[in-house]
Protein backbone atom coordinates (compact mmCIF):
# COMPACT_ATOMS: atom_id res chain seq x y z
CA UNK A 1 97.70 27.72 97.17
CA UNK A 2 98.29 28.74 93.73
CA UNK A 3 98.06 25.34 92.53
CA UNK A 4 95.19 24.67 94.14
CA UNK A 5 93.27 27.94 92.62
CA UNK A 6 94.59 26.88 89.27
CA UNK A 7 92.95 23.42 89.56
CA UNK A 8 89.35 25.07 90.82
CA UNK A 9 89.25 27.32 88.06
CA UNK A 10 90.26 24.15 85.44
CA UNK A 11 87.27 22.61 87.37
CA UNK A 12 85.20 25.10 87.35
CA UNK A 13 85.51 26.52 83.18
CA UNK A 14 86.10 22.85 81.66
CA UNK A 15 82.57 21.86 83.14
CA UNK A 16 80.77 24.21 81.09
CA UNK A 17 82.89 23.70 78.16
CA UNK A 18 82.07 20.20 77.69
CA UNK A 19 78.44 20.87 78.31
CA UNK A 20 78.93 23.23 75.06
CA UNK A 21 80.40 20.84 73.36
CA UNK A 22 78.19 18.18 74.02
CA UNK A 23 74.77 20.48 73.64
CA UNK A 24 76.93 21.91 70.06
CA UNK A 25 77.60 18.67 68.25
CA UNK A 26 75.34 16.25 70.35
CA UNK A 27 71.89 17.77 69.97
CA UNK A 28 72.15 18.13 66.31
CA UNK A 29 68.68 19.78 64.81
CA UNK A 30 68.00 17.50 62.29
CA UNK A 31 69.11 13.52 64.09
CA UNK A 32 70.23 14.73 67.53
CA UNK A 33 72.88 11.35 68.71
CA UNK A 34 71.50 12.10 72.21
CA UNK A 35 67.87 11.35 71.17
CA UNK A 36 65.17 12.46 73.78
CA UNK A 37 67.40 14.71 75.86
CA UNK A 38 67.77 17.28 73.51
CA UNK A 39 63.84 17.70 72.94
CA UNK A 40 63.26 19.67 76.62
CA UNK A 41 64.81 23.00 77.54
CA UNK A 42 68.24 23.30 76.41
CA UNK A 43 69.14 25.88 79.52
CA UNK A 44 68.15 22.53 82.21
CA UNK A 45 70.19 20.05 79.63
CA UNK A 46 73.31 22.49 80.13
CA UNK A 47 72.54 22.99 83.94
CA UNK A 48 72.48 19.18 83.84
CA UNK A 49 75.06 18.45 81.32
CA UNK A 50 77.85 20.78 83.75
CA UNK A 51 76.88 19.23 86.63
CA UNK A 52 77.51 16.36 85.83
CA UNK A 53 80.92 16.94 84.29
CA UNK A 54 81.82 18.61 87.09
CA UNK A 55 81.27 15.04 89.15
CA UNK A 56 83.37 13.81 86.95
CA UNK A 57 86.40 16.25 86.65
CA UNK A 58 86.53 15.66 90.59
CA UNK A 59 86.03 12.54 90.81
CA UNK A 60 88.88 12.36 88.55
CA UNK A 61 90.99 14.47 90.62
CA UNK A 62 90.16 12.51 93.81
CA UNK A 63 91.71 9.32 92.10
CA UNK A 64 94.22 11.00 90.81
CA UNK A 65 95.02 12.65 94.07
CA UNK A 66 94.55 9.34 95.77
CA UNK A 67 96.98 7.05 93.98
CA UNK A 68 99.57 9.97 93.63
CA UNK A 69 99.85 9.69 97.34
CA UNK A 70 100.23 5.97 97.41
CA UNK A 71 103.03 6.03 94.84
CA UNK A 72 104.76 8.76 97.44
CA UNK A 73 104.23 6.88 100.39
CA UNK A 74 105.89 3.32 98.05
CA UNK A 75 108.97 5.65 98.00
């Protein structure tokens, strides 16, 4: 249980935290590198931006959920 609390809240603050970094060092004032999606409002590009980070931290965790239980059922 504790394990599984500890990944959730990994989940859950890492999401944000890359949407920081991406909104702090991507959208760059003077030649933003992500163009056109740092022109609208910046609160929807970090709704956006943690979302889909968050798809992609579990996503990550479903594969590597998934192929730790095939190398435990190869033992």
């Amino acid at each position: 249980m504790l394990r599984a609390l500890i990944y959730g809240l990994t989940i859950l603050h890492l999401g944000p935290g890359f949407a920081f970094a991406v909104l702090a060092f991507g959208c760059d004032s003077f030649n933003p590198a992500l163009g056109d999606f740092c022109t609208g409002n910046q609160l929807k590009t970090f709704v956006w931006l943690t979302l889909a980070a968050w798809a992609v931290l579990i996503a990550g965790y479903i594969v590597w959920q998934a192929m730790a239980g095939k190398q435990q059922s190869k033992s």
